[in-house]
PDB file of N, CA and C in Angstrom:
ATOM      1  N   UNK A   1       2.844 -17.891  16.876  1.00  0.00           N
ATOM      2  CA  UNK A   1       2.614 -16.818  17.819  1.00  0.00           C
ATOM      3  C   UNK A   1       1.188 -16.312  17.681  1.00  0.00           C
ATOM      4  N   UNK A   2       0.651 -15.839  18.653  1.00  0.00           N
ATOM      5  CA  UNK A   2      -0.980 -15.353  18.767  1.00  0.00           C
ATOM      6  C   UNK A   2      -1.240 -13.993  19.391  1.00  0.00           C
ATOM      7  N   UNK A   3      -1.162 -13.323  18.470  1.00  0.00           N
ATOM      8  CA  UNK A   3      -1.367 -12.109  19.578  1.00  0.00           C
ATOM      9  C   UNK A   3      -2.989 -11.695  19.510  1.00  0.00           C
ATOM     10  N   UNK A   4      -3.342 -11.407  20.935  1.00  0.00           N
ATOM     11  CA  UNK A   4      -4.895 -11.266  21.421  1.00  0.00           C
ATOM     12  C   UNK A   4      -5.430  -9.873  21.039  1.00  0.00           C
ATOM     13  N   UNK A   5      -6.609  -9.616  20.527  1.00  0.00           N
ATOM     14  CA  UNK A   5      -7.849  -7.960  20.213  1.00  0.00           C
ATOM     15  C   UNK A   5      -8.057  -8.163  21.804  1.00  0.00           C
ATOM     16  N   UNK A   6      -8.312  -9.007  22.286  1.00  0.00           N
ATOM     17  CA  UNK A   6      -9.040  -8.494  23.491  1.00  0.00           C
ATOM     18  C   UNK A   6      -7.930  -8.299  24.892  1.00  0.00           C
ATOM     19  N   UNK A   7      -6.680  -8.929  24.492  1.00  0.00           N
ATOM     20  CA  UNK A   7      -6.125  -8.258  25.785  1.00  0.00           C
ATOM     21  C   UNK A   7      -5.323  -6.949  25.374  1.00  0.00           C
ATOM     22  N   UNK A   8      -4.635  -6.483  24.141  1.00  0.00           N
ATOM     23  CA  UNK A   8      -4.730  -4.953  24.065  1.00  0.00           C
ATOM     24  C   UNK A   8      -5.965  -4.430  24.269  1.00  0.00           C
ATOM     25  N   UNK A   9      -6.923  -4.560  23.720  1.00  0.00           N
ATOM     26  CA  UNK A   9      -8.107  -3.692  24.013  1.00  0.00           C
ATOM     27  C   UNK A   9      -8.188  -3.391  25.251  1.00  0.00           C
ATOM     28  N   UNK A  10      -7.780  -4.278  26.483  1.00  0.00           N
ATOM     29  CA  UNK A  10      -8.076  -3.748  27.727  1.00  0.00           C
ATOM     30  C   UNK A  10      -6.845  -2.637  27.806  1.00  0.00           C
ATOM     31  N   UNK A  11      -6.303  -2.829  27.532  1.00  0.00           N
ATOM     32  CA  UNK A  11      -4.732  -1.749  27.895  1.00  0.00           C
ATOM     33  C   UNK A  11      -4.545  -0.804  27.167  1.00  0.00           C
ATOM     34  N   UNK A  12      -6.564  -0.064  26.893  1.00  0.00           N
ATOM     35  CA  UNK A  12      -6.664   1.117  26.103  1.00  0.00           C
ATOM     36  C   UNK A  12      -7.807   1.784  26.745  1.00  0.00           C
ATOM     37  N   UNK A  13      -7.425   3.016  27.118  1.00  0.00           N
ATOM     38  CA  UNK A  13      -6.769   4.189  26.292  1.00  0.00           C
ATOM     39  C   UNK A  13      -6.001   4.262  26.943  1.00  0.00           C
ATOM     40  N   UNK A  14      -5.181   4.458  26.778  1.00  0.00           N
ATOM     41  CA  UNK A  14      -3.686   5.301  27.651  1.00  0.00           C
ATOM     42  C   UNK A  14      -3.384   5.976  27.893  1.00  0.00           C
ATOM     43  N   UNK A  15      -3.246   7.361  28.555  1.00  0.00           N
ATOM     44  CA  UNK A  15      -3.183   8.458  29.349  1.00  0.00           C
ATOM     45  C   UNK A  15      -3.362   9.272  28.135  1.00  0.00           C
ATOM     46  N   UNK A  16      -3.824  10.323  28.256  1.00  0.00           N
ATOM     47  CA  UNK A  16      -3.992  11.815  27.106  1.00  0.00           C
ATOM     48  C   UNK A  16      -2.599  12.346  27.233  1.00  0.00           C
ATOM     49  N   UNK A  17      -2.613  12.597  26.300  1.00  0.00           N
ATOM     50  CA  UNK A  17      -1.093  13.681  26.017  1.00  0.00           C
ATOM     51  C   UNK A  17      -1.428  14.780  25.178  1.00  0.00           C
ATOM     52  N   UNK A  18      -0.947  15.752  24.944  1.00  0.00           N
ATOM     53  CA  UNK A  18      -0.597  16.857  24.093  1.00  0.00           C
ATOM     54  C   UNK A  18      -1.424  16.847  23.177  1.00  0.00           C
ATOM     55  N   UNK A  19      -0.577  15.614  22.119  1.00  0.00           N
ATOM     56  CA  UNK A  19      -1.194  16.083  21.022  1.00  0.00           C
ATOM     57  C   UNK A  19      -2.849  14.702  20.516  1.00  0.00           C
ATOM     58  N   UNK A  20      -2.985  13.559  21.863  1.00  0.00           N
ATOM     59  CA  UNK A  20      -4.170  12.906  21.834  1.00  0.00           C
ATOM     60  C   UNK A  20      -4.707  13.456  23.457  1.00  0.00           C
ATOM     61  N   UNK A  21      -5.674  14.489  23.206  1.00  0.00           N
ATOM     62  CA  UNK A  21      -6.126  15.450  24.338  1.00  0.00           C
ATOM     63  C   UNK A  21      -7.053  14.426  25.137  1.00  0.00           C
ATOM     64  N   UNK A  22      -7.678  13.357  24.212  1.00  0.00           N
ATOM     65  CA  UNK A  22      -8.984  12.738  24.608  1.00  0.00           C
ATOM     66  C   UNK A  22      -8.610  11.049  25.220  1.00  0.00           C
ATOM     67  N   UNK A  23      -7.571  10.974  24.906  1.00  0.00           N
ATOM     68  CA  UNK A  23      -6.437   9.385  25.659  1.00  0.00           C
ATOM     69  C   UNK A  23      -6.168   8.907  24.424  1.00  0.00           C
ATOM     70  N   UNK A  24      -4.979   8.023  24.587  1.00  0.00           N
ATOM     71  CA  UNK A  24      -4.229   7.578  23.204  1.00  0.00           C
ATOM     72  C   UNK A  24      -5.091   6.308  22.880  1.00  0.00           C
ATOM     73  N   UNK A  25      -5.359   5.973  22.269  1.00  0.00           N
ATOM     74  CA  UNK A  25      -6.575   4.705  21.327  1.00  0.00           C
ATOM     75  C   UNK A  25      -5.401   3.814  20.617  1.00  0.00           C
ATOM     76  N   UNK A  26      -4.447   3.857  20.678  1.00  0.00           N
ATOM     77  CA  UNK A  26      -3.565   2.634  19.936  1.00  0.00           C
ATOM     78  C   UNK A  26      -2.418   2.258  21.067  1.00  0.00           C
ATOM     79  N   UNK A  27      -2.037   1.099  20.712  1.00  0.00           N
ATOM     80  CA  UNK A  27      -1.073   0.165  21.345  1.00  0.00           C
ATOM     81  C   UNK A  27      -0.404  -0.973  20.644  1.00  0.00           C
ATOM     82  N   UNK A  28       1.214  -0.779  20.602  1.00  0.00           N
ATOM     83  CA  UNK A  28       1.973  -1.672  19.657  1.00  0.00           C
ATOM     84  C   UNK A  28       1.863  -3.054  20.085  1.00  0.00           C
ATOM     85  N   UNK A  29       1.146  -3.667  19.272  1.00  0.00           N
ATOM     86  CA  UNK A  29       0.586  -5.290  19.645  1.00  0.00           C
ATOM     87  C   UNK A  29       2.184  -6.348  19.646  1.00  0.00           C
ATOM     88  N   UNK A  30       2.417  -5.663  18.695  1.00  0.00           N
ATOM     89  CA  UNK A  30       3.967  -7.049  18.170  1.00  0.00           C
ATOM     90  C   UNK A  30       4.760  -6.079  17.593  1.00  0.00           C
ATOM     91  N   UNK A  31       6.095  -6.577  17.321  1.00  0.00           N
ATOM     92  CA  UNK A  31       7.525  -5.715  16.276  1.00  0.00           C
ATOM     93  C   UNK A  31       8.037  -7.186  16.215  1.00  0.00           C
ATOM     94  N   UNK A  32       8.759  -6.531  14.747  1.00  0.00           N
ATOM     95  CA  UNK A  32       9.171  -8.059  14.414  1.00  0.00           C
ATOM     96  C   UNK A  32      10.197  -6.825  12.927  1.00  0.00           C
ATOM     97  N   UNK A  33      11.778  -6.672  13.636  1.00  0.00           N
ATOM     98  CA  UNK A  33      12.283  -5.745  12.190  1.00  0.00           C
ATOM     99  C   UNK A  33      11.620  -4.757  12.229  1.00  0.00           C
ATOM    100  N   UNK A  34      11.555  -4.291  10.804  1.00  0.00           N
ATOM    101  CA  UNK A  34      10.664  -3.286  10.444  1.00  0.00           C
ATOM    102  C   UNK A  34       9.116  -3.125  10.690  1.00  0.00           C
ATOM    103  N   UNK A  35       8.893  -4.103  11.120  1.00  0.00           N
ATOM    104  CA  UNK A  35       7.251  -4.129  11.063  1.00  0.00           C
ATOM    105  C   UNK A  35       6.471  -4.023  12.481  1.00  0.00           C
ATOM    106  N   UNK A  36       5.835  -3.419  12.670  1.00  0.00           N
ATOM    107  CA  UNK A  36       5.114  -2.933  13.708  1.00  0.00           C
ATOM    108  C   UNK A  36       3.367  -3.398  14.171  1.00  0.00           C
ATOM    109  N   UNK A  37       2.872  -4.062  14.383  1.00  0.00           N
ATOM    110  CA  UNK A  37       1.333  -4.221  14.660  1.00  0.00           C
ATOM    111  C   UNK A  37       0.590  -3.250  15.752  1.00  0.00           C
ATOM    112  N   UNK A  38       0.155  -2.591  15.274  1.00  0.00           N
ATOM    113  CA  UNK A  38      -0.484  -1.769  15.893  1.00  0.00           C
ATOM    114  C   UNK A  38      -2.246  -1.949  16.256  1.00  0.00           C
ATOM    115  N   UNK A  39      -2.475  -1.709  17.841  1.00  0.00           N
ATOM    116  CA  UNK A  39      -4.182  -1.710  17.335  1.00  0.00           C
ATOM    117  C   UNK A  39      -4.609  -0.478  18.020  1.00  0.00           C
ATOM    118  N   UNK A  40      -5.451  -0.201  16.559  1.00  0.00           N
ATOM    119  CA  UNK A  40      -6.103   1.445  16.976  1.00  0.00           C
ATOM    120  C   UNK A  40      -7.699   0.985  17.074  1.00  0.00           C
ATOM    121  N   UNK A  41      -7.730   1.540  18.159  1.00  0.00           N
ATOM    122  CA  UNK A  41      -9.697   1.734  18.489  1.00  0.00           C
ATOM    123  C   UNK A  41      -9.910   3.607  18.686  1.00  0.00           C
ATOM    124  N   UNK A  42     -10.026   4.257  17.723  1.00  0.00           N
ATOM    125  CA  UNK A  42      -9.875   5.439  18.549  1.00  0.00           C
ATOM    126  C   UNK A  42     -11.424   5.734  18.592  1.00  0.00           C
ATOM    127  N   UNK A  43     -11.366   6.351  19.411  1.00  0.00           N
ATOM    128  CA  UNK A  43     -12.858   7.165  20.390  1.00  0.00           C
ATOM    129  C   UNK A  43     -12.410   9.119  20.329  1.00  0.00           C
ATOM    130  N   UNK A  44     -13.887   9.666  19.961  1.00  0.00           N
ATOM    131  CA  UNK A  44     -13.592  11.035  19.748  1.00  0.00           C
ATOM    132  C   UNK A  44     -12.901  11.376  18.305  1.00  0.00           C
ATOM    133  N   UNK A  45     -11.913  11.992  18.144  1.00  0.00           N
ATOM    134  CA  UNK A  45     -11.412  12.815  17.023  1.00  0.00           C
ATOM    135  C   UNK A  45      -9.887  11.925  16.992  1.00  0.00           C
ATOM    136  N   UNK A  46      -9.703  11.668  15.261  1.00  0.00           N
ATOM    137  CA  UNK A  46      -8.161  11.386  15.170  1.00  0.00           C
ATOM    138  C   UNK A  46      -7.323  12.189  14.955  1.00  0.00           C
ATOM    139  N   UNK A  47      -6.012  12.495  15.824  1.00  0.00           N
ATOM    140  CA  UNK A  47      -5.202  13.265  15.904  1.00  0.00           C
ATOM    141  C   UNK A  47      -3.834  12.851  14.823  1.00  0.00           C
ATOM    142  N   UNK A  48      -3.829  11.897  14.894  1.00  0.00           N
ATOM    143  CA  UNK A  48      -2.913  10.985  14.036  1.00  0.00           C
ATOM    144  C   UNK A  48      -2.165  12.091  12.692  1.00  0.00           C
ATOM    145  N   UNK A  49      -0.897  12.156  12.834  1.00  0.00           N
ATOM    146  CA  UNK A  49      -0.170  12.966  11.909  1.00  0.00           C
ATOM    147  C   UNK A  49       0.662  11.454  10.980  1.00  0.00           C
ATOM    148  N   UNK A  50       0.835  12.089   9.725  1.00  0.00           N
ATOM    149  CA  UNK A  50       1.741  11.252   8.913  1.00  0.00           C
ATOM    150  C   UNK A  50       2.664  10.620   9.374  1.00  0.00           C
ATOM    151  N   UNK A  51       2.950   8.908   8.947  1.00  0.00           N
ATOM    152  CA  UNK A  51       3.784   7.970   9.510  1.00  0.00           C
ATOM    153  C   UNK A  51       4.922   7.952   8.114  1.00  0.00           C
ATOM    154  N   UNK A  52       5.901   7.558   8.540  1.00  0.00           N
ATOM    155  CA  UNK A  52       7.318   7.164   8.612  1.00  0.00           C
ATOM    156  C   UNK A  52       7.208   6.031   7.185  1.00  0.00           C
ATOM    157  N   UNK A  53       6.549   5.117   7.723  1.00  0.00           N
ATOM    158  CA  UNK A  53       6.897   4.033   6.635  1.00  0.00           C
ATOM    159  C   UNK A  53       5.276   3.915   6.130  1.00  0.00           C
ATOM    160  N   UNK A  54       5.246   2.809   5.095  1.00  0.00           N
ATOM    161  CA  UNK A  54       3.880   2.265   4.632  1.00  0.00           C
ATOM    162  C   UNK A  54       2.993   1.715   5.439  1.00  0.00           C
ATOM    163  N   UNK A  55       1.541   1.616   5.484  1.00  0.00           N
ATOM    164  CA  UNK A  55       0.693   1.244   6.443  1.00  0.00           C
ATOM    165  C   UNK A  55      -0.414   0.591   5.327  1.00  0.00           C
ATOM    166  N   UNK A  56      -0.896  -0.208   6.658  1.00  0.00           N
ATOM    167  CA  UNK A  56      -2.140  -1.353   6.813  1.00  0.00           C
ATOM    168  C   UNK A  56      -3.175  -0.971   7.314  1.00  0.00           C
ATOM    169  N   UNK A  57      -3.866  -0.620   7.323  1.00  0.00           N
ATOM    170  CA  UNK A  57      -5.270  -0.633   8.144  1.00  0.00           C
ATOM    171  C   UNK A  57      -6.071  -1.850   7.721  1.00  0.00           C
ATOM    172  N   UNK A  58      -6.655  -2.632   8.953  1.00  0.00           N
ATOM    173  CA  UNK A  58      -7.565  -3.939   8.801  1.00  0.00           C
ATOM    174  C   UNK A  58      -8.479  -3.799   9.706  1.00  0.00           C
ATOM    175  N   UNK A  59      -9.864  -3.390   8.747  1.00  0.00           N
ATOM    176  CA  UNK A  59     -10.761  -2.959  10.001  1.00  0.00           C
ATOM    177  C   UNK A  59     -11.431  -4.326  10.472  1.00  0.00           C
ATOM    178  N   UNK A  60     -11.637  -4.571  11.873  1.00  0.00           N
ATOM    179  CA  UNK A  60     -12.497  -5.808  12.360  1.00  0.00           C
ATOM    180  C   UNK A  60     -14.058  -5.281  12.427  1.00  0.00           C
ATOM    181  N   UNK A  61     -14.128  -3.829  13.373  1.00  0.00           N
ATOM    182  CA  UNK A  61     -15.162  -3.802  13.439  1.00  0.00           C
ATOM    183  C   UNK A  61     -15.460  -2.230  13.370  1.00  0.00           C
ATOM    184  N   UNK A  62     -17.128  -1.725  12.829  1.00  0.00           N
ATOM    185  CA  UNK A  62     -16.986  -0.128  12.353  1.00  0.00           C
ATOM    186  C   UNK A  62     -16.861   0.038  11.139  1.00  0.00           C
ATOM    187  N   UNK A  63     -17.428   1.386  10.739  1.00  0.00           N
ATOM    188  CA  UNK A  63     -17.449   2.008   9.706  1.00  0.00           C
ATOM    189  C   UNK A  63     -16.821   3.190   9.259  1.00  0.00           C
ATOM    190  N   UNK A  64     -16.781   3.666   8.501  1.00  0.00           N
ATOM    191  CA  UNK A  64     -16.220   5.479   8.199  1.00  0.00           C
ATOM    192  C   UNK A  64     -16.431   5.713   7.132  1.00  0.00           C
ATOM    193  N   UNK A  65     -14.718   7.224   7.402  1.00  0.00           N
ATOM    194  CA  UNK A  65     -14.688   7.632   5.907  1.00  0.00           C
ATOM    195  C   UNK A  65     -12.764   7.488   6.721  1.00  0.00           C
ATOM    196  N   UNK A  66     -11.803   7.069   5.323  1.00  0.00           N
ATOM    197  CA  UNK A  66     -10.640   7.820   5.704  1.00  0.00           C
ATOM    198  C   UNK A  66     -10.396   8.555   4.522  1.00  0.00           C
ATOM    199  N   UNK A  67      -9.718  10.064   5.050  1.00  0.00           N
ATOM    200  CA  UNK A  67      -9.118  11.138   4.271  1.00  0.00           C
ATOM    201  C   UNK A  67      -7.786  10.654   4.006  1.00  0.00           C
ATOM    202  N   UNK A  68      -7.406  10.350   2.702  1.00  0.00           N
ATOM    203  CA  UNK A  68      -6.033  10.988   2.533  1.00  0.00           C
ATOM    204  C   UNK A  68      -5.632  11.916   1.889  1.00  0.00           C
ATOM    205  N   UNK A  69      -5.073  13.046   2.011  1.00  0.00           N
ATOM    206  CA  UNK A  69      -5.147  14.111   1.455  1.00  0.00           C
ATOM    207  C   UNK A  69      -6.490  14.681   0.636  1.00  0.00           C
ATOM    208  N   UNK A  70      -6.217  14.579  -0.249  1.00  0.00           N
ATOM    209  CA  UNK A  70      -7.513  15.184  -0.747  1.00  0.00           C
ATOM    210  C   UNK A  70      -8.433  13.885  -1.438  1.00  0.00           C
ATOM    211  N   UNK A  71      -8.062  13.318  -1.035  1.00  0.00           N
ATOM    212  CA  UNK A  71      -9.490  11.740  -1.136  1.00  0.00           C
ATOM    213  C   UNK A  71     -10.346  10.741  -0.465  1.00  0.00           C
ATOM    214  N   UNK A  72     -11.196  10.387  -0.414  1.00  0.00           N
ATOM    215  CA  UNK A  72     -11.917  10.372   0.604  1.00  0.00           C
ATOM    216  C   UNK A  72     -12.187   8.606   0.298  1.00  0.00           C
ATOM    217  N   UNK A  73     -12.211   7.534   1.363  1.00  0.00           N
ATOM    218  CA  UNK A  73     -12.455   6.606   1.324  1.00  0.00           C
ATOM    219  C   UNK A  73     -13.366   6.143   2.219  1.00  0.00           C
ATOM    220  N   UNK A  74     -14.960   5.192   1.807  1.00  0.00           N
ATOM    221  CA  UNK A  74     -15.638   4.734   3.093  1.00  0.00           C
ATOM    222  C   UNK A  74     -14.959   3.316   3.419  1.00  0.00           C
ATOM    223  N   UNK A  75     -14.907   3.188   4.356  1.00  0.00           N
ATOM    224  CA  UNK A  75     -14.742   1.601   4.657  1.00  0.00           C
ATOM    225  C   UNK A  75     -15.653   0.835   5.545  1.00  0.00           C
ATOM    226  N   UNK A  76     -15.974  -0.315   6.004  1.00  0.00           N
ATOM    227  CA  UNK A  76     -16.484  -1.103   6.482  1.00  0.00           C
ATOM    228  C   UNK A  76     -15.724  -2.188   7.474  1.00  0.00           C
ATOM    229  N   UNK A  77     -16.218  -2.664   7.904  1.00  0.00           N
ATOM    230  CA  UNK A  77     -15.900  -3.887   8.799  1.00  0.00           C
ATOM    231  C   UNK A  77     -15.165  -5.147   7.147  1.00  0.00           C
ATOM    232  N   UNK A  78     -13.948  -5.580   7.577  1.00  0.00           N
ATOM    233  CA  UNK A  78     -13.426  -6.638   6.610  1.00  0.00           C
ATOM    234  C   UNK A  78     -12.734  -5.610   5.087  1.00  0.00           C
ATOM    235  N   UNK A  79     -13.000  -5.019   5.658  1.00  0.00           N
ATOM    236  CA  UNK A  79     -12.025  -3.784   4.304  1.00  0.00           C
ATOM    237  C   UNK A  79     -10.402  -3.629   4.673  1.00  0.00           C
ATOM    238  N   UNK A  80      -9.711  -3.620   4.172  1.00  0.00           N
ATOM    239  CA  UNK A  80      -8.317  -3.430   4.422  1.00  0.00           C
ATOM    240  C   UNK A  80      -7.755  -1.677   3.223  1.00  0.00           C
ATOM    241  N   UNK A  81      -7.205  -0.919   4.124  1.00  0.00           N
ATOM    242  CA  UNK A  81      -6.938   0.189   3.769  1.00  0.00           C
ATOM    243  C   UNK A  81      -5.535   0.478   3.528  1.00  0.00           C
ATOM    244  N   UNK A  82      -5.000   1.291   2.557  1.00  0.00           N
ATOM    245  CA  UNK A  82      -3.655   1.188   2.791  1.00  0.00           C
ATOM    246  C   UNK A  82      -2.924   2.793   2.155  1.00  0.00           C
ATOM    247  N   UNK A  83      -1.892   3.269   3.157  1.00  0.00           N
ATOM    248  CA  UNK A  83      -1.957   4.822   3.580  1.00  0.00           C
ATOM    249  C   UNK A  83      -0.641   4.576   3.036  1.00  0.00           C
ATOM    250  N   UNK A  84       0.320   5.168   2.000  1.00  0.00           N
ATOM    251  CA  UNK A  84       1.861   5.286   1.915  1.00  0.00           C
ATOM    252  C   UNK A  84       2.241   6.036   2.471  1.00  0.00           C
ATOM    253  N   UNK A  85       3.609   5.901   3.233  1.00  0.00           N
ATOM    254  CA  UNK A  85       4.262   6.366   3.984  1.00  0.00           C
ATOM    255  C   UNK A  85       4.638   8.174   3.474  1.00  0.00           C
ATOM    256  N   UNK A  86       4.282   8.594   4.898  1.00  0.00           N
ATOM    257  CA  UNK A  86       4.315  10.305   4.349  1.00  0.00           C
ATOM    258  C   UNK A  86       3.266  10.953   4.249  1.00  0.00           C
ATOM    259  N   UNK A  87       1.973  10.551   4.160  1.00  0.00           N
ATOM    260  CA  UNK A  87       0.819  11.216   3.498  1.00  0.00           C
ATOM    261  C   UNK A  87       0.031  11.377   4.744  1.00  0.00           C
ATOM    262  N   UNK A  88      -0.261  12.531   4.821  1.00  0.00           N
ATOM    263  CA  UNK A  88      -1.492  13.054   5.527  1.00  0.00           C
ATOM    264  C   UNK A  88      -2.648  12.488   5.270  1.00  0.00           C
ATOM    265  N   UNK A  89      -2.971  12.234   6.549  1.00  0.00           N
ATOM    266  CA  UNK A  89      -4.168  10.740   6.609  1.00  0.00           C
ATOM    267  C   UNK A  89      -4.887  11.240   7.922  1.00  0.00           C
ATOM    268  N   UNK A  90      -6.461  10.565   8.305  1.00  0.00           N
ATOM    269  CA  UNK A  90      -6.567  10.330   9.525  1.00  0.00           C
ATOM    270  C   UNK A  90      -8.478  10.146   8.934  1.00  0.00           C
ATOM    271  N   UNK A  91      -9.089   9.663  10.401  1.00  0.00           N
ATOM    272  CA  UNK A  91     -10.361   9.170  10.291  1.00  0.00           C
ATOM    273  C   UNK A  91     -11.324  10.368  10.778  1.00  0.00           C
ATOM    274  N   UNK A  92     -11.811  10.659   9.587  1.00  0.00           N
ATOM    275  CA  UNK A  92     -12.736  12.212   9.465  1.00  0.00           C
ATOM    276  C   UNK A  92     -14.613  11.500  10.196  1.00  0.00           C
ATOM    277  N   UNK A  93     -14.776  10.493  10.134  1.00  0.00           N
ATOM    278  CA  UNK A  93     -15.904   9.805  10.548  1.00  0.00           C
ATOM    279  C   UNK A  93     -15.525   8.566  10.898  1.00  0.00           C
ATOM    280  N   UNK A  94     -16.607   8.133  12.031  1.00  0.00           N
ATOM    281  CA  UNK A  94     -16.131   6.368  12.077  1.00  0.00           C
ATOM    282  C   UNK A  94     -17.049   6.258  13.479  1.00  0.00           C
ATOM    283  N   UNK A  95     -17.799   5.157  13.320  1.00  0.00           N
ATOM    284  CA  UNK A  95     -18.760   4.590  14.387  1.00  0.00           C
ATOM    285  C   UNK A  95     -18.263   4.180  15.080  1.00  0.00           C
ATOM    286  N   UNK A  96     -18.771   4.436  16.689  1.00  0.00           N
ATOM    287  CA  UNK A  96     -18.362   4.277  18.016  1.00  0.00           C
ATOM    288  C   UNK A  96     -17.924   2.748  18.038  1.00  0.00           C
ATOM    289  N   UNK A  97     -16.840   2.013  18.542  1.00  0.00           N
ATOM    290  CA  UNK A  97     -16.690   0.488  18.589  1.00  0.00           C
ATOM    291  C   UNK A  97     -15.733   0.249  17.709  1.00  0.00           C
ATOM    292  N   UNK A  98     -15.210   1.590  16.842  1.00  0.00           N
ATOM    293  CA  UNK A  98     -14.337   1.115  15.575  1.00  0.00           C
ATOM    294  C   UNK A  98     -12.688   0.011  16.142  1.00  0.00           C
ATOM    295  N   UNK A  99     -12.801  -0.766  15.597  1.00  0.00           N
ATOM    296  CA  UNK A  99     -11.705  -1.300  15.762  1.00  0.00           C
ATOM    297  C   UNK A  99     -10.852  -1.958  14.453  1.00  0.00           C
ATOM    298  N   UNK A 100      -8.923  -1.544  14.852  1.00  0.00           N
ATOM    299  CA  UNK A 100      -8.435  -2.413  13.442  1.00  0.00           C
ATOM    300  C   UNK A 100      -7.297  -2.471  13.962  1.00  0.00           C
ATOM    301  N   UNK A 101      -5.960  -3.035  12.662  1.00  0.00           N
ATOM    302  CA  UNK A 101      -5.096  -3.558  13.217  1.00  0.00           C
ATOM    303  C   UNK A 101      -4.258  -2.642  12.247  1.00  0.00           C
ATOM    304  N   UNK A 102      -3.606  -2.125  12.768  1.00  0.00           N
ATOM    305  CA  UNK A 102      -2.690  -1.055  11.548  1.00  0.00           C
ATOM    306  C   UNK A 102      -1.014  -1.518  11.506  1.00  0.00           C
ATOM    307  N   UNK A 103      -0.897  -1.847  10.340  1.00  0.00           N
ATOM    308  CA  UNK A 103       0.481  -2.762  10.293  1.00  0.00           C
ATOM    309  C   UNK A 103       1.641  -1.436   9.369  1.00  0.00           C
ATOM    310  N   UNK A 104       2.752  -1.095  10.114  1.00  0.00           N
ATOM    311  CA  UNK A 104       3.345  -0.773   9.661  1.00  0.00           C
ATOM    312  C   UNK A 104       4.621  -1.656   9.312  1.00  0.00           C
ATOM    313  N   UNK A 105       5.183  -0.871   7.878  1.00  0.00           N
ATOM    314  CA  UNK A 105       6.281  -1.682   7.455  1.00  0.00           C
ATOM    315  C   UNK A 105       7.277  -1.382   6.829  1.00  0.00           C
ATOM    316  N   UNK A 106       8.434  -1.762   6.068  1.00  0.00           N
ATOM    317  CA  UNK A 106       9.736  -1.350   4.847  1.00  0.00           C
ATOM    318  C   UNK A 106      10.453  -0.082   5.708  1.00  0.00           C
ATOM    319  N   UNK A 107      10.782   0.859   4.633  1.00  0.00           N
ATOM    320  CA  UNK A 107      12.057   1.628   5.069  1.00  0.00           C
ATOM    321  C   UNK A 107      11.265   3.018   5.427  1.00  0.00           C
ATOM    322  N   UNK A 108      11.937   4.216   5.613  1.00  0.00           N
ATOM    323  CA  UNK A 108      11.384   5.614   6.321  1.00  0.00           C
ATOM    324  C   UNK A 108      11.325   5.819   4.853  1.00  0.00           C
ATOM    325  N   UNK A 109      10.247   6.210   4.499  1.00  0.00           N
ATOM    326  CA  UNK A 109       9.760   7.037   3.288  1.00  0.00           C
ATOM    327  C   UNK A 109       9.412   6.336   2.583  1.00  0.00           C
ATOM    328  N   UNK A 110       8.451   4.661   2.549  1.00  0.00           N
ATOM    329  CA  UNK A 110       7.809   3.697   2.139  1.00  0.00           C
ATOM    330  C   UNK A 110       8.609   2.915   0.846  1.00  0.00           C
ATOM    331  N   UNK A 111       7.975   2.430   0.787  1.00  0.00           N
ATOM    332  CA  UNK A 111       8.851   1.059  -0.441  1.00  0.00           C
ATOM    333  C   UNK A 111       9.009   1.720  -1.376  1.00  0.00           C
ATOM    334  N   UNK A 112       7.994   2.512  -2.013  1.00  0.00           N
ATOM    335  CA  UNK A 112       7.970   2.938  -3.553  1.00  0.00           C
ATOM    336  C   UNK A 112       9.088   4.051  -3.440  1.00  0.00           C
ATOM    337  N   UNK A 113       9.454   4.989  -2.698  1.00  0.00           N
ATOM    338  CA  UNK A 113      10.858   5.475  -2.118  1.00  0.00           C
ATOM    339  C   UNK A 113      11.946   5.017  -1.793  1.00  0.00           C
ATOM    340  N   UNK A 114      11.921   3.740  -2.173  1.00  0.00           N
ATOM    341  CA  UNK A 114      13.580   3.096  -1.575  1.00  0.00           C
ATOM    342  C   UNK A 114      14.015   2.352  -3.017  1.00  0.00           C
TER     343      UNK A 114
END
């Protein structure tokens, strides 16, 4: 199976809502079970509240910082990030073009919880 960066990318942003004021920047690429592929390009400010299960971040392209709680990580293009399920997270900096693939996975309240 092959799933395409460039044909989600076109089928972004997706209408603003509530709580993404500026248009939604992610779109579920694949599901497969528990596991979810997600691709986030976000533009502007991340709104992003704590997820459910364990996460992936795989950046392709872009830079930052991600917060998790009280720690601060830079990343780069080819860095892979990884957020446990529950934790207040989101991208406090990050250069225009950022793009990645955020893989969620396991049970509600991450592996090390089950």
């Amino acid at each position: 199976m092959k799933i395409s960066l460039k044909s989600n990318l076109e089928k972004l942003p997706l209408p603003a809502t509530q709580k993404w004021p500026e248009g939604v920047f992610d779109i579920e690429a694949f599901k497969n079970g528990s596991m979810s592929l997600i691709l986030f390009a976000p533009e502007g400010s991340d709104y992003q509240t704590p997820h459910k299960q364990d996460e992936l971040y795989i950046v392709l392209e872009g830079s930052g910082v991600l917060q998790v709680e009280n720690e601060s990580f830079d990343f780069e293009a080819g860095d892979v990030l990884f957020v446990p399920a529950l934790k207040e997270h989101r991208f406090i900096k990050f250069t225009d073009g950022i793009k990645m693939w955020a893989v969620f996975w396991g049970p509600i309240g991450g592996e090390q919880n089950a």
